[in-house]
Each structure stands twice: as structure tokens, then as C-alpha cells.
Protein backbone atom coordinates (compact mmCIF):
# COMPACT_ATOMS: atom_id res chain seq x y z
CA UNK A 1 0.00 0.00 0.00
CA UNK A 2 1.47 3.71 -0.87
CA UNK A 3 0.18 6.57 0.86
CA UNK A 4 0.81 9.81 -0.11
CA UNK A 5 0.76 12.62 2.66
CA UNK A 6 1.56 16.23 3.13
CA UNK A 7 2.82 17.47 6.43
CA UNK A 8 4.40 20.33 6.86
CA UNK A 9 4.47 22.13 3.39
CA UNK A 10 6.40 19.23 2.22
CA UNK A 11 5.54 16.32 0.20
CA UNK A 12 6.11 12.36 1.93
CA UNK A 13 5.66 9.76 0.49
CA UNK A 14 5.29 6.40 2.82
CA UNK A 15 5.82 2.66 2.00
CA UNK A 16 4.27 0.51 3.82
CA UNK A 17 4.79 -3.53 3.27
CA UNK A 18 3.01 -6.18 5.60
CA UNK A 19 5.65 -9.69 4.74
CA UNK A 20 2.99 -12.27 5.52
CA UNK A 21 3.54 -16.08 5.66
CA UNK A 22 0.41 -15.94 2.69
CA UNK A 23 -0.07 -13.39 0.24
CA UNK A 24 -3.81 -12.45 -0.07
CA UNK A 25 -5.27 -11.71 -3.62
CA UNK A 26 -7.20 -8.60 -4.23
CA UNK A 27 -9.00 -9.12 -0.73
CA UNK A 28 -10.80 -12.31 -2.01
CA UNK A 29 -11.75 -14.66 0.75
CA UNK A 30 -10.77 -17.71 -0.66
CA UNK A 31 -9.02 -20.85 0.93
CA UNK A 32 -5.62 -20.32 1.35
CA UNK A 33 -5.85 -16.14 0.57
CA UNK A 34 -6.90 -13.87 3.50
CA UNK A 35 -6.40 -10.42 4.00
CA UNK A 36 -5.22 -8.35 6.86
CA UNK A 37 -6.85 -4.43 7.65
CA UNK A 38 -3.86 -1.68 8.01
CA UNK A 39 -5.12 1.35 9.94
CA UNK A 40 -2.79 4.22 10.45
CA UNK A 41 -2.69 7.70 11.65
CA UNK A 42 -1.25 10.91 9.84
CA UNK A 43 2.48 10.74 11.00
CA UNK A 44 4.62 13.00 13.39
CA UNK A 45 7.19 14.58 14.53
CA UNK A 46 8.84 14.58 17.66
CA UNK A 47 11.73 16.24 19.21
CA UNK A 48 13.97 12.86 21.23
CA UNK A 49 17.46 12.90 22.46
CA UNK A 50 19.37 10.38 20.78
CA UNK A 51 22.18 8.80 23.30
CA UNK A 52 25.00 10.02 21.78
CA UNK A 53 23.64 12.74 18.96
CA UNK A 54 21.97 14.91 21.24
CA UNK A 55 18.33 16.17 20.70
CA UNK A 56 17.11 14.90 17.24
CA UNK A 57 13.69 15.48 15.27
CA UNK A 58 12.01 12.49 14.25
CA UNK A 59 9.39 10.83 12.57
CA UNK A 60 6.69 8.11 13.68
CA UNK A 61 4.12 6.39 12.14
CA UNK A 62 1.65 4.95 14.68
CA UNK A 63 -0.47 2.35 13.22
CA UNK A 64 -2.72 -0.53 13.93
CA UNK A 65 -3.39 -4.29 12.07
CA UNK A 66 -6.78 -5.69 12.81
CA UNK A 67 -7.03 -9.71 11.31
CA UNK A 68 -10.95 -10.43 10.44
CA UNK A 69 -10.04 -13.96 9.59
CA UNK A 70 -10.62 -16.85 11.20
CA UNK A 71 -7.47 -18.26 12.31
CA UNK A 72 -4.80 -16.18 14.10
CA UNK A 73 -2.17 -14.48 11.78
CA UNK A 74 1.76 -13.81 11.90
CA UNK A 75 2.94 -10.55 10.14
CA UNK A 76 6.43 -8.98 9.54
CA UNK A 77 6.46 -5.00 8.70
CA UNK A 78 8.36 -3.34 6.34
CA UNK A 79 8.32 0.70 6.55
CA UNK A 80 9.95 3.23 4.47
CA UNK A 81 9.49 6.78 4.35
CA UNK A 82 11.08 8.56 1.11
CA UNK A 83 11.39 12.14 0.41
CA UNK A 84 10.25 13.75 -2.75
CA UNK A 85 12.97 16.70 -2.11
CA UNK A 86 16.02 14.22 -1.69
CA UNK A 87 14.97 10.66 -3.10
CA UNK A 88 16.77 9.08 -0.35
CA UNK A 89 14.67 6.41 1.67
CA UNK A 90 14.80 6.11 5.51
CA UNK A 91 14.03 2.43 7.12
CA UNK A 92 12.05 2.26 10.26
CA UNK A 93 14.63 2.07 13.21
CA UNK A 94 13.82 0.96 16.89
CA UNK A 95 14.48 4.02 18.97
CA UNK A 96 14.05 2.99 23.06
CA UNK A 97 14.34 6.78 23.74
CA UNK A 98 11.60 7.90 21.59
CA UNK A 99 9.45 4.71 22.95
CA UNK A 100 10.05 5.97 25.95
CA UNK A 101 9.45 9.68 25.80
CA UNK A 102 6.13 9.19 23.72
CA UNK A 103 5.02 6.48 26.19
CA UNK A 104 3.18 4.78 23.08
CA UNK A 105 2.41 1.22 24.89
CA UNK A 106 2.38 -0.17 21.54
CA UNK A 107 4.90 -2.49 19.75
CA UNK A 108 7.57 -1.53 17.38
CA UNK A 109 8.56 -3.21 14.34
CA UNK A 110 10.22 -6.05 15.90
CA UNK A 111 8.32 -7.13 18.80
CA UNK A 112 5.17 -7.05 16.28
CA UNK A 113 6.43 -9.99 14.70
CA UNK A 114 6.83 -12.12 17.91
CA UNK A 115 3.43 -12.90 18.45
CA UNK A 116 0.63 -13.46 15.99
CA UNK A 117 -2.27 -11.49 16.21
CA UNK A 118 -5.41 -13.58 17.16
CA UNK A 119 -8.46 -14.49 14.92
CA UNK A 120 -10.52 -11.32 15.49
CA UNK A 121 -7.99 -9.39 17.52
CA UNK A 122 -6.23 -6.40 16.41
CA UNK A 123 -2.34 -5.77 17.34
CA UNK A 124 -0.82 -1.62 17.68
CA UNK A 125 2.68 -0.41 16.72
CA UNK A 126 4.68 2.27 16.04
CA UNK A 127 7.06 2.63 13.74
CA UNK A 128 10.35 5.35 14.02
CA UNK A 129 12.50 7.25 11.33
CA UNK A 130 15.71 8.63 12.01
CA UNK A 131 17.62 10.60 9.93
CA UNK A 132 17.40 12.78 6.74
CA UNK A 133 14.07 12.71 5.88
CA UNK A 134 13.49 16.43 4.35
């Protein structure tokens, strides 16, 4: 899925890839093709000291996966955020300090994939970007 957004005067353009264990086809519910729902807010900035690099402006995407299937589901996220300006594309990084600071109480990229989300249920995350981005 590729969502464009605007923030700030300047153009983003955000990558989002959900590695599954099954690839669903254009939503059909057939056997052996499901689909997963991706939910996700506008993202934002926040100003987090970096150990190391001092105070630091970054990005986060805070989103949610809900599984409407009947059997529970494993998923493995992917984020990207590119910049129209510089073409350069930032990966989504674990960052403990901005975790902390936001107090999100949601999983990042990595600890999303250690559990499968439940037939039903619906699993939150966050996902950070550090580094040139404008």
C-alpha cells in the first residue's frame, strides 16, 4: 500500500509492506488467501534525544493491524518513508528513547512480529525514522 501525505508544506511519500507467511489476492476470501486491515494515523514529529547525537527530530508512524479472519495471523512490517525533495529512503529504526518519551504502549517493528495477532484481535505499533528525511 502507498500513501501519499503532506505534512508540513512538504511532500512524503510512505511505504508501507506487511511480509505475511500468505499473500492475499485482491481481498478475495478464498481458501488459502486472507487479507489483513492496516489502519494508520497521519504521522509525526517529535523532538527525542538520541544517546549520543543529542536532541534529534524524528518521525513516527503509529499504526494498527486488525485480522478479520478466522485463524490467528503472523505478520512482519516493512516501513519506508522517502522524500520527494532528496529521493533518499529512511528504514524504520527501533528508537528505546523515543518509545520511551512518547510512552506509546504499543509495539515496534520487531516485537510485532513475535506474536501473531489472534483471529478477530487487532495488534498496535509504532514505527520510528531517524535521519534525513526532508
Amino acid at each position: 500500500m502507498i500513501c501519499k501525505l503532506f505534512c508540513r508544506g512538504m511532500s512524503l511519500s510512505w511505504l508501507l509492506l506487511l511480509v505475511v507467511t500468505e499473500l492475499p489476492l485482491l481481498g478475495q476470501e478464498k481458501p488459502g488467501v486472507w487479507t489483513l486491515d492496516v489502519k494508520f494515523e497521519n504521522p509525526k514529529t517529535a523532538k527525542v534525544n538520541i544517546p549520543g547525537q543529542g536532541e534529534r527530530t524524528i518521525w513516527y508512524l503509529e499504526y494498527e493491524v486488525i485480522n478479520k479472519t478466522k485463524k490467528e495471523r503472523e505478520i512482519v512490517p516493512v516501513f519506508g518513508l522517502v522524500s520527494n525533495k532528496r529521493k533518499k529512503e529512511v528504514s524504520d529504526e527501533i528508537l528505546i528513547a523515543a518509545e520511551e518519551k512518547l510512552g506509546t504502549g504499543r509495539h515496534n517493528s520487531v516485537t510485532v512480529s513475535k506474536e501473531a495477532i489472534p483471529a478477530g484481535g487487532k495488534i498496535q505499533a509504532v514505527a520510528f525514522f531517524f535521519g534525513s528525511s526532508d
